[in-house]
C-alpha atoms as a PDB file:
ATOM      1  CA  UNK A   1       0.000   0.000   0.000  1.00  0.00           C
ATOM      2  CA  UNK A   2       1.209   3.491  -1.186  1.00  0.00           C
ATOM      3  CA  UNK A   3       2.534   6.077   1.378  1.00  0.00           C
ATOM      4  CA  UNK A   4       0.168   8.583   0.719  1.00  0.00           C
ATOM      5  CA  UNK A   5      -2.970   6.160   1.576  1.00  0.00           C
ATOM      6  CA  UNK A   6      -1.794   5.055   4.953  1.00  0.00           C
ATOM      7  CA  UNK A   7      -1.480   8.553   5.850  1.00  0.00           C
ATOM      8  CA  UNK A   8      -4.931   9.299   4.703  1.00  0.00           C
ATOM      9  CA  UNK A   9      -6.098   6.191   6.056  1.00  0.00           C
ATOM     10  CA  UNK A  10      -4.372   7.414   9.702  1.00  0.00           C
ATOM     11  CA  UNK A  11      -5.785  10.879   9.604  1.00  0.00           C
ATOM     12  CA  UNK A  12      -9.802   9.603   8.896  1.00  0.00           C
ATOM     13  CA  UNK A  13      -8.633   7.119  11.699  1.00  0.00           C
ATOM     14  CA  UNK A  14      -7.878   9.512  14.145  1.00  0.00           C
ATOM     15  CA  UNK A  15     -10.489  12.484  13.118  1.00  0.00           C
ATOM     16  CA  UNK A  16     -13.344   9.544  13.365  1.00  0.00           C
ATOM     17  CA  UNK A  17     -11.783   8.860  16.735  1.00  0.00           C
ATOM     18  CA  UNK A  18     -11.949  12.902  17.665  1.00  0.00           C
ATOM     19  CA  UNK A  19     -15.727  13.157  16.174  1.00  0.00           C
ATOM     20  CA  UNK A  20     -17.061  10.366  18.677  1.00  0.00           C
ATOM     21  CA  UNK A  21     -15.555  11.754  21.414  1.00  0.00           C
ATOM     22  CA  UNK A  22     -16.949  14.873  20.876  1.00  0.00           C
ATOM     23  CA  UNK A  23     -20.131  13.407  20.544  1.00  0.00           C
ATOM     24  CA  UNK A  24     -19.878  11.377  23.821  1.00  0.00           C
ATOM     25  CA  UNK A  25     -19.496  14.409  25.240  1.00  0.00           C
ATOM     26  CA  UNK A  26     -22.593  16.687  23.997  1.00  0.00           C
ATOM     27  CA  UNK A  27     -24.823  13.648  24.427  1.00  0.00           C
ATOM     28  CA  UNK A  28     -24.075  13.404  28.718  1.00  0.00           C
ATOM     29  CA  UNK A  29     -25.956  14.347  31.420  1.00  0.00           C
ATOM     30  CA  UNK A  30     -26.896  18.342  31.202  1.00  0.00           C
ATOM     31  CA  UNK A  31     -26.695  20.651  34.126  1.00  0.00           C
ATOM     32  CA  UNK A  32     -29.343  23.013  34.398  1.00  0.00           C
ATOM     33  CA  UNK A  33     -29.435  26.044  36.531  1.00  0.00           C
ATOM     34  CA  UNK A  34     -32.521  26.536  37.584  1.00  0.00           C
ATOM     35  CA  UNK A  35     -33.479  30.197  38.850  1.00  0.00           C
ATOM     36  CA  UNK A  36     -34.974  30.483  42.295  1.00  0.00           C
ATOM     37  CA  UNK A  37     -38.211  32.856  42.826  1.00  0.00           C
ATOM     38  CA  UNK A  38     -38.755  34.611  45.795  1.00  0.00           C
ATOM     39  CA  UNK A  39     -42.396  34.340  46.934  1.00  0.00           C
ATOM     40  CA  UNK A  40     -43.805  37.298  48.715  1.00  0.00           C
ATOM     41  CA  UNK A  41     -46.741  37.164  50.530  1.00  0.00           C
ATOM     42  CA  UNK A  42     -48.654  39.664  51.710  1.00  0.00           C
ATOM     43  CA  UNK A  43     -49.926  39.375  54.819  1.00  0.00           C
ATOM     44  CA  UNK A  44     -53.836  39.909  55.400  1.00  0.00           C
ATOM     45  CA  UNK A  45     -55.477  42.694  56.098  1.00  0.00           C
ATOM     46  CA  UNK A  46     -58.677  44.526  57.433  1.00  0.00           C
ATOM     47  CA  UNK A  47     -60.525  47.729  57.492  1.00  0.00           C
ATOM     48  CA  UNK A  48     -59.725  49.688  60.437  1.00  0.00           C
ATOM     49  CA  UNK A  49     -61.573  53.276  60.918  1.00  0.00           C
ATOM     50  CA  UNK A  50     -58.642  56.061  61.269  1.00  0.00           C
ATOM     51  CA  UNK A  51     -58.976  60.136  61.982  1.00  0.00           C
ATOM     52  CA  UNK A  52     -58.586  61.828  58.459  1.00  0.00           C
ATOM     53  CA  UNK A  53     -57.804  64.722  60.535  1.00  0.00           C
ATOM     54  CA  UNK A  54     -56.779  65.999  63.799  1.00  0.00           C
ATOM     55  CA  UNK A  55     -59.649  66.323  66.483  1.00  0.00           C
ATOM     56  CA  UNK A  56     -58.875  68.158  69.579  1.00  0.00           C
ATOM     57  CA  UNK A  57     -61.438  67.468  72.747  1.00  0.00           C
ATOM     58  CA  UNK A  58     -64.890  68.273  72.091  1.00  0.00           C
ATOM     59  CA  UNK A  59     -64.662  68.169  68.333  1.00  0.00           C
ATOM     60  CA  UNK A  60     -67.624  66.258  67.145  1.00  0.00           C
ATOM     61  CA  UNK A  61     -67.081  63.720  64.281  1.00  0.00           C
ATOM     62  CA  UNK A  62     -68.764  63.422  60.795  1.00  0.00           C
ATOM     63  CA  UNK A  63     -67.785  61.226  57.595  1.00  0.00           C
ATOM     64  CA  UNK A  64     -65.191  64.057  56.469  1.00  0.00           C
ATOM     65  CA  UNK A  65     -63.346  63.683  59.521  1.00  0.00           C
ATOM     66  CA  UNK A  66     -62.736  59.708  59.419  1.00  0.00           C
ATOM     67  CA  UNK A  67     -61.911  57.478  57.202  1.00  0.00           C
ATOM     68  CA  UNK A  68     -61.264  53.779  56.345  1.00  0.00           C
ATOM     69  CA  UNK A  69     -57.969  52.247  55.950  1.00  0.00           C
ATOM     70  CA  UNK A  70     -56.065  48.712  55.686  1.00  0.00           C
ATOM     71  CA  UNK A  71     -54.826  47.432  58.154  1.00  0.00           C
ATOM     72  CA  UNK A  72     -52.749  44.336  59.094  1.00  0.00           C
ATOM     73  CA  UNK A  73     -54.680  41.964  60.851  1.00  0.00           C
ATOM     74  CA  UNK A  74     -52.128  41.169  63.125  1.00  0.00           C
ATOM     75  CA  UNK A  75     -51.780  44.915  64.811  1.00  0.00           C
ATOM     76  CA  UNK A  76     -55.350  45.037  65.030  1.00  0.00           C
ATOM     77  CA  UNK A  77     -55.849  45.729  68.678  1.00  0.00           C
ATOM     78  CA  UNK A  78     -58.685  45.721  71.128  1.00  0.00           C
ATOM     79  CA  UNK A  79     -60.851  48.845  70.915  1.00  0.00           C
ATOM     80  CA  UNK A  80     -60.360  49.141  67.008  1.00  0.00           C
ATOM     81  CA  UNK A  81     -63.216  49.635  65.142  1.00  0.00           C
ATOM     82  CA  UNK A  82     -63.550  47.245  62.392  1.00  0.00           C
ATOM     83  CA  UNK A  83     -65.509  47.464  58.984  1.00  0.00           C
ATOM     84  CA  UNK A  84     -65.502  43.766  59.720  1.00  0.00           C
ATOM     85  CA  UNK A  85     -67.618  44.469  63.157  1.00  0.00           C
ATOM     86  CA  UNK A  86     -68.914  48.003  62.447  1.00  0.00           C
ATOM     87  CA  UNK A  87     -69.502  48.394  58.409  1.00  0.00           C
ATOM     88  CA  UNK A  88     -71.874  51.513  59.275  1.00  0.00           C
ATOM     89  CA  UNK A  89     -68.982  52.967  61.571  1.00  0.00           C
ATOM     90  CA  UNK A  90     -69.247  56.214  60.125  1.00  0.00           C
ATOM     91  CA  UNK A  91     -72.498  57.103  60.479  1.00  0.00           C
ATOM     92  CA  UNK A  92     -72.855  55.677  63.505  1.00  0.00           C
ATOM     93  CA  UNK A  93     -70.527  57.823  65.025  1.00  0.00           C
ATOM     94  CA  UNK A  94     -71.585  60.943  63.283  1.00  0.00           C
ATOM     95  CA  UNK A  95     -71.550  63.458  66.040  1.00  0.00           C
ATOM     96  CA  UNK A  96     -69.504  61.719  68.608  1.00  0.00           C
ATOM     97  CA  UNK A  97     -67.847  64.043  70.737  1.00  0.00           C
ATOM     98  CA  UNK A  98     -64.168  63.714  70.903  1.00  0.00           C
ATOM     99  CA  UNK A  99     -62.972  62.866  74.897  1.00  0.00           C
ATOM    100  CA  UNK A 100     -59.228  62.548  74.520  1.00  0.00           C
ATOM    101  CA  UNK A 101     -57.264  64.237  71.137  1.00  0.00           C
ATOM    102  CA  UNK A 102     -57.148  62.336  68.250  1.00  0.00           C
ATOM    103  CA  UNK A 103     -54.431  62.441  65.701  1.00  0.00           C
ATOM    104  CA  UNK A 104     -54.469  61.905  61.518  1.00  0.00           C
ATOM    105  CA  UNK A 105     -54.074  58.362  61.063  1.00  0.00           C
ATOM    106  CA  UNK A 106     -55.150  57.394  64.286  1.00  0.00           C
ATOM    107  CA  UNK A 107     -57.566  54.649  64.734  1.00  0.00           C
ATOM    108  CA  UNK A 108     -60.862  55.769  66.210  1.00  0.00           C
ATOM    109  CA  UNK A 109     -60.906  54.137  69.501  1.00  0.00           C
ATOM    110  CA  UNK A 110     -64.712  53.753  71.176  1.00  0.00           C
ATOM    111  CA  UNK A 111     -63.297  54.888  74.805  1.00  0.00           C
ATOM    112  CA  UNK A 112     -61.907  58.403  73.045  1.00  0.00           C
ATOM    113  CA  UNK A 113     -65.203  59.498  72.134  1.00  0.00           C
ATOM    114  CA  UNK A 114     -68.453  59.993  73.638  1.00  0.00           C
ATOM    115  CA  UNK A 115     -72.155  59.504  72.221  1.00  0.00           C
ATOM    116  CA  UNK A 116     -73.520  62.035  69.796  1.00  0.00           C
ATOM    117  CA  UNK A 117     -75.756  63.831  72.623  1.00  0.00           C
ATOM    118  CA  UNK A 118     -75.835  67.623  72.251  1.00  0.00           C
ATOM    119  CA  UNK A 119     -74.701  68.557  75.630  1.00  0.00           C
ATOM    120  CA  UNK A 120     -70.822  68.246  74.839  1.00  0.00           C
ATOM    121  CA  UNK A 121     -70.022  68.916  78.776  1.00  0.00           C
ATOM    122  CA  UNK A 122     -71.696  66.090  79.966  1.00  0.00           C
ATOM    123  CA  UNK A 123     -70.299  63.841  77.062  1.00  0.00           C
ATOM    124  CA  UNK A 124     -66.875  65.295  78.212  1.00  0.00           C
ATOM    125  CA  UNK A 125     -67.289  63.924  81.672  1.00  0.00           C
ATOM    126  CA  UNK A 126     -65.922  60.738  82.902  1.00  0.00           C
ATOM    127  CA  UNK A 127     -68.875  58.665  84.739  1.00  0.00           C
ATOM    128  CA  UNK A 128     -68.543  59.669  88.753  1.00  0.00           C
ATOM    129  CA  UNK A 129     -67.335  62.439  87.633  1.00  0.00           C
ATOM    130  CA  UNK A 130     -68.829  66.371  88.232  1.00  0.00           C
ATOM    131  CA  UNK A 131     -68.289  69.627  86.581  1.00  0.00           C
ATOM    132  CA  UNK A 132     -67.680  72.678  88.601  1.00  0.00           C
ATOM    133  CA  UNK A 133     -66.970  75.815  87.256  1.00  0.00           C
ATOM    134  CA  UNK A 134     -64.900  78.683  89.532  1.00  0.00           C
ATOM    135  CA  UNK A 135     -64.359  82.508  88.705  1.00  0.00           C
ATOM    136  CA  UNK A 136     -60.425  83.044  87.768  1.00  0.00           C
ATOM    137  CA  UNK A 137     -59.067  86.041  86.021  1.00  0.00           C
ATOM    138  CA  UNK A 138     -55.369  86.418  84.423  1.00  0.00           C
ATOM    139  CA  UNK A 139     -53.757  86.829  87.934  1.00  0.00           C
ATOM    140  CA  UNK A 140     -55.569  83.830  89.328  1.00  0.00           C
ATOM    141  CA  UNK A 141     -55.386  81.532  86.174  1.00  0.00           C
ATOM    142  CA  UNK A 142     -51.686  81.013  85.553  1.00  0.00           C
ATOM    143  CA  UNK A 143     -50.898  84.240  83.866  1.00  0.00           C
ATOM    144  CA  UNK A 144     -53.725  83.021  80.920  1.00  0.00           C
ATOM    145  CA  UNK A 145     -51.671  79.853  80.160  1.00  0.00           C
ATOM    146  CA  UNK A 146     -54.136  77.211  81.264  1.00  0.00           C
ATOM    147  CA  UNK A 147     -55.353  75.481  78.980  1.00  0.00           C
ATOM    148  CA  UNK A 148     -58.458  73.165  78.546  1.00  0.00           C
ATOM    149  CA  UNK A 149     -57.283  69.598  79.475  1.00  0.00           C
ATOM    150  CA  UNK A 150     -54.359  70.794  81.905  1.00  0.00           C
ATOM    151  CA  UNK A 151     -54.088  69.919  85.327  1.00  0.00           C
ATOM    152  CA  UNK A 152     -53.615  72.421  87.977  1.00  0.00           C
ATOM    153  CA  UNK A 153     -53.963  72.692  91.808  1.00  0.00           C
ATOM    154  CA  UNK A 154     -56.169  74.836  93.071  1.00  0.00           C
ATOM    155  CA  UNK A 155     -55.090  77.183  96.345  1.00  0.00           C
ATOM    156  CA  UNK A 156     -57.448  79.062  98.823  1.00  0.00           C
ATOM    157  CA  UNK A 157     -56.082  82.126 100.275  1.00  0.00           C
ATOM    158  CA  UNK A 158     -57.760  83.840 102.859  1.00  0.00           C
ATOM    159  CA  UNK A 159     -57.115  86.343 105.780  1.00  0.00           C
ATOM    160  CA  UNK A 160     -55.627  85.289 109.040  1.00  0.00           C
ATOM    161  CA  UNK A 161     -55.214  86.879 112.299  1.00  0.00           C
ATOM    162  CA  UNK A 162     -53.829  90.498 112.144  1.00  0.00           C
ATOM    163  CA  UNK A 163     -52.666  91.372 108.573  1.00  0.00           C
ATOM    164  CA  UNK A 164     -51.378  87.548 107.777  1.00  0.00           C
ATOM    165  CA  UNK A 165     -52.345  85.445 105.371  1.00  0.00           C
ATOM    166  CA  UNK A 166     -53.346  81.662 104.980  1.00  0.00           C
ATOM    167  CA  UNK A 167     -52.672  79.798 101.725  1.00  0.00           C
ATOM    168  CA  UNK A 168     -54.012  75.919 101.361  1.00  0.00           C
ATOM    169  CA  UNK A 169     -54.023  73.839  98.505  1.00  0.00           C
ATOM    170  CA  UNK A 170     -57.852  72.896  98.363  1.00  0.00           C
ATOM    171  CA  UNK A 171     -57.305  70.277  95.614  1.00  0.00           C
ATOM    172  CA  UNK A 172     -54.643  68.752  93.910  1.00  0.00           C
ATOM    173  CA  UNK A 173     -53.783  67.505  89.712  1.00  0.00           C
ATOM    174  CA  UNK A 174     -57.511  68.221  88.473  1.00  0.00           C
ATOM    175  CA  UNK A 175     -58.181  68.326  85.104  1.00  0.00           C
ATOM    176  CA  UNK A 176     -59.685  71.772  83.232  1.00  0.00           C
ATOM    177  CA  UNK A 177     -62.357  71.042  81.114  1.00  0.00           C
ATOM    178  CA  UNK A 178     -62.734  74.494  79.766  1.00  0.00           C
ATOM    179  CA  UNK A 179     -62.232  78.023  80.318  1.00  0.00           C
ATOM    180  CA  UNK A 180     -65.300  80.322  79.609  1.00  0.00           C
ATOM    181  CA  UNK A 181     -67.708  78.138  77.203  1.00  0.00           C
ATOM    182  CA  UNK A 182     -64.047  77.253  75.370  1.00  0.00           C
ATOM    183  CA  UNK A 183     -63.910  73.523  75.958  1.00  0.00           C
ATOM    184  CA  UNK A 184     -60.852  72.898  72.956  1.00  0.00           C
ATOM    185  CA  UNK A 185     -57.203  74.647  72.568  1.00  0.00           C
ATOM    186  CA  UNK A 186     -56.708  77.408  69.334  1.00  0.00           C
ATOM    187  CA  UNK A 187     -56.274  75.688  65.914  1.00  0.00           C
ATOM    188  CA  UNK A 188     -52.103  75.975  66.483  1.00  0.00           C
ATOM    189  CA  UNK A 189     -52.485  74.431  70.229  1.00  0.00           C
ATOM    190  CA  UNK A 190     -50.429  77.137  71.645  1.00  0.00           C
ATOM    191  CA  UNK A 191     -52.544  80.483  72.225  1.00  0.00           C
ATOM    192  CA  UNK A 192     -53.448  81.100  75.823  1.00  0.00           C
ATOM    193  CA  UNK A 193     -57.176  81.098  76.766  1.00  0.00           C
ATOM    194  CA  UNK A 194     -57.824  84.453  79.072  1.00  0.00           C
ATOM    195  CA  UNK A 195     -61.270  83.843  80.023  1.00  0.00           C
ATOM    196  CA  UNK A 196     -63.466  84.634  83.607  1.00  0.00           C
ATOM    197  CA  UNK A 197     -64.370  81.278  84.413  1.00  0.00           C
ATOM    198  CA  UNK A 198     -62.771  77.452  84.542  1.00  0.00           C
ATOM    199  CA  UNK A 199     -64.853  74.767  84.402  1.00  0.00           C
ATOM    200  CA  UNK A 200     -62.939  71.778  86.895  1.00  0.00           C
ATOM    201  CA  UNK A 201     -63.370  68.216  86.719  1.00  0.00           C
ATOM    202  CA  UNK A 202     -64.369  66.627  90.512  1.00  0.00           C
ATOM    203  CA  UNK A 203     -65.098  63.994  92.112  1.00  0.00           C
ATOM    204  CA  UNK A 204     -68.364  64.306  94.172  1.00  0.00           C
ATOM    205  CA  UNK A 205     -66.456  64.930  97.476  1.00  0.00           C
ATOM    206  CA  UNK A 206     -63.980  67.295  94.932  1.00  0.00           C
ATOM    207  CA  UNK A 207     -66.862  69.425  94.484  1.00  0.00           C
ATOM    208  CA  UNK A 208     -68.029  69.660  97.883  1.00  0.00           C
ATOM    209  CA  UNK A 209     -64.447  71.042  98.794  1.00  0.00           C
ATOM    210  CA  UNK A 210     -64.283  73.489  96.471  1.00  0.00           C
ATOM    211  CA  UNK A 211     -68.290  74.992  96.991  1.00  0.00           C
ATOM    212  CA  UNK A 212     -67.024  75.586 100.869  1.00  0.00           C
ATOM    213  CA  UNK A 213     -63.754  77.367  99.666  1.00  0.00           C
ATOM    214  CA  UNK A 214     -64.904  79.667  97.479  1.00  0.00           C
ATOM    215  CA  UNK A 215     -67.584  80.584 100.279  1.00  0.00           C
ATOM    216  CA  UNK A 216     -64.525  80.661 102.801  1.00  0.00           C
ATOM    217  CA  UNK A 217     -61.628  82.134 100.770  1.00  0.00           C
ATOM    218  CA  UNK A 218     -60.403  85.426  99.551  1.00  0.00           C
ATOM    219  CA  UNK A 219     -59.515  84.528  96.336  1.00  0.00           C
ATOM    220  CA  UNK A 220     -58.800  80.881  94.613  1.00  0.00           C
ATOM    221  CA  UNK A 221     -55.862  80.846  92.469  1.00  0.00           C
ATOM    222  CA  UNK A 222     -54.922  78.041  89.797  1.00  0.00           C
ATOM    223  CA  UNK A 223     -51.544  76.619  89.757  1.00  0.00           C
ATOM    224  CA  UNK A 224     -50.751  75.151  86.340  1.00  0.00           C
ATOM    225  CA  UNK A 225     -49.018  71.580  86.832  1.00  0.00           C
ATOM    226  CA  UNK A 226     -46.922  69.447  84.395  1.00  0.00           C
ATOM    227  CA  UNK A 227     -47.912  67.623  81.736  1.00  0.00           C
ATOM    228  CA  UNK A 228     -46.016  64.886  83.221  1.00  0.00           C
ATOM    229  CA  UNK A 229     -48.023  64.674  86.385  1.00  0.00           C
ATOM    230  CA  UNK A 230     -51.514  63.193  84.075  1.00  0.00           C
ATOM    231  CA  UNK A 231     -50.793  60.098  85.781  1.00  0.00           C
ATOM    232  CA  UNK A 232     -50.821  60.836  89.597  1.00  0.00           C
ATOM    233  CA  UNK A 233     -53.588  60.710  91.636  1.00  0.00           C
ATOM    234  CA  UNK A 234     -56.523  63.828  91.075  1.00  0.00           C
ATOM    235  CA  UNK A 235     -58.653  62.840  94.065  1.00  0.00           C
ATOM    236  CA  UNK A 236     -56.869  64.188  97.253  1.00  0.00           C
ATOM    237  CA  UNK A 237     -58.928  67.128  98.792  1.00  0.00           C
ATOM    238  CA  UNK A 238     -58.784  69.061 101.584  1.00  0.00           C
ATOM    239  CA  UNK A 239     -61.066  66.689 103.310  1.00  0.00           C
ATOM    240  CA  UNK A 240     -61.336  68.806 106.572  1.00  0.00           C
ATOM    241  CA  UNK A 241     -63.514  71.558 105.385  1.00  0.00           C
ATOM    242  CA  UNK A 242     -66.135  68.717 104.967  1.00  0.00           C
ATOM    243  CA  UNK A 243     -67.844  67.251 107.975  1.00  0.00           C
ATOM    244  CA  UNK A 244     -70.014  64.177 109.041  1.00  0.00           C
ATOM    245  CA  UNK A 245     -70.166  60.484 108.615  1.00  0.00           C
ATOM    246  CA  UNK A 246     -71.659  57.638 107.089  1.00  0.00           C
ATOM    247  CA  UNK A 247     -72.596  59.930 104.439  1.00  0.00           C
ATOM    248  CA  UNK A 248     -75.109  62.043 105.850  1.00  0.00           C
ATOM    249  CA  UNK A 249     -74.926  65.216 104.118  1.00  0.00           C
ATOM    250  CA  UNK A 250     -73.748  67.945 106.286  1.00  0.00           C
ATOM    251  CA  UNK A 251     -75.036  72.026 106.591  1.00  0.00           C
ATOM    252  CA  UNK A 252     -72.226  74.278 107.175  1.00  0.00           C
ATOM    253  CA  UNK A 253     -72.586  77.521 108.284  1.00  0.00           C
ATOM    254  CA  UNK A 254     -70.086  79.811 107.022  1.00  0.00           C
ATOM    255  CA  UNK A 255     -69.744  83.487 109.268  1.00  0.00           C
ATOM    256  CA  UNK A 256     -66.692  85.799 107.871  1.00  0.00           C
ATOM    257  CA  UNK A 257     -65.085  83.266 106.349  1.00  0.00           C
ATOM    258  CA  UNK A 258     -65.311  80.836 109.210  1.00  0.00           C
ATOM    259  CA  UNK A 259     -67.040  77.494 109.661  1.00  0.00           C
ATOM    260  CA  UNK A 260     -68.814  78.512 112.962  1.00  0.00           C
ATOM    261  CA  UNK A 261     -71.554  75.482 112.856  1.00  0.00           C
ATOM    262  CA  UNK A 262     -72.201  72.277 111.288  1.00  0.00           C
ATOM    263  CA  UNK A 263     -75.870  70.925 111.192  1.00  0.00           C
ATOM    264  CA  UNK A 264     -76.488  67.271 109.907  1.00  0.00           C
END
């Protein structure tokens, strides 16, 4: 056999070797990358009735002033109303009176309002609760500062022996509930109120107190308190300018300032 044909004969040899090889190789196992997917899901969610506005004590509500909004179902807590448990929230609530401020975006919570009745005051007040109103002025009332919702103590000065003086604090941390017929603060929150008369919220016993005093005293001044102190107790009273027991009501008879008899 001639040179030239073994040669050919090797090359087909070899490049028939290389082509199955080759094809070995293309016909294995593929790898294939598969791309993960992130699932999201979106946690459920109700209707929960929010201030579309903000409502300063004694505002009264209507449908401009609320609104719905979702909600997650997990941060719904007790006291939100629902459209789940209420659908005809807002017009139920039409004309609520606001107790406690409410901010925009604030879920409507039932113990922050009071019924639609039209005397606000009386919505205002906290059950046990009484409304007494006392004659200030801008020397009495904190220079004009006090506003409704603060808490003050109120002091009884009144003559003593000679030229003296005697100061008493009467009643401690009460709450304002207006000044003059103004039961909410200005629009900006930060203009006094300079009115002739603040309207107190007592407790029965509260109001008892303060009826003697202004009967006894020279003048009753307001002492504006700290915001901070909302939490402490507001039912201490000067307890010993009542009288009897066993809650029989008591007369007192009231002679230049002085308790001179009691009467049951």
């Amino acid at each position: 056999m001639k040179p030239a044909r073994i040669i050919i004969l090797t090359v087909a040899v070899v490049a028939a070797g290389l082509a199955g090889f080759l094809a070995m190789r293309l016909s294995g196992p593929r790898v294939i990358a598969e791309k993960a997917q992130q699932i999201i899901q979106k946690e459920p969610s109700t209707r929960v009735l929010v201030a579309s506005e903000n409502l300063p004590v004694g505002a009264r509500l209507n449908p401009d002033s609320m609104r719905w909004t979702n909600w997650p179902k997990g941060d719904v807590f007790e006291g939100f109303i629902t459209d789940e448990k209420r659908p005809k929230a807002l017009e139920e609530l039409s004309g609520a009176v606001v107790r406690i401020p409410i901010f925009e975006g604030e879920p409507v919570r039932g113990e922050k309002v009071a019924d639609s009745s039209s005397h606000i005051m009386s919505s205002l007040l906290p059950s046990g609760k009484r409304a007494v109103s006392t004659e200030i002025s801008v020397a009495t009332g904190a220079g004009g500062f006090i506003l409704p919702n603060d808490r003050v103590d109120v002091i009884m000065v009144r003559k003593g022996d000679g030229d003296t003086f005697k100061t008493e604090n009467v009643l401690s941390n009460v709450r304002v509930l207006a000044i003059d017929q103004q039961i909410q603060e200005d629009e900006d929150g930060k203009k006094s109120v300079v009115g002739n008369t603040a309207t107190l919220e007592l407790t029965p016993d509260q109001a008892k107190v303060i009826t003697v005093a202004q009967q006894m005293a020279d003048r009753l001044s307001l002492v504006l308190r700290s915001v901070a102190d909302a939490q402490e107790q507001d039912t201490a009273a000067a307890d010993h300018l009542l009288s009897g027991s066993n809650g029989q009501s008591t007369i007192q008879v009231i002679k230049s300032g002085t308790i001179v008899k009691n009467t049951n």
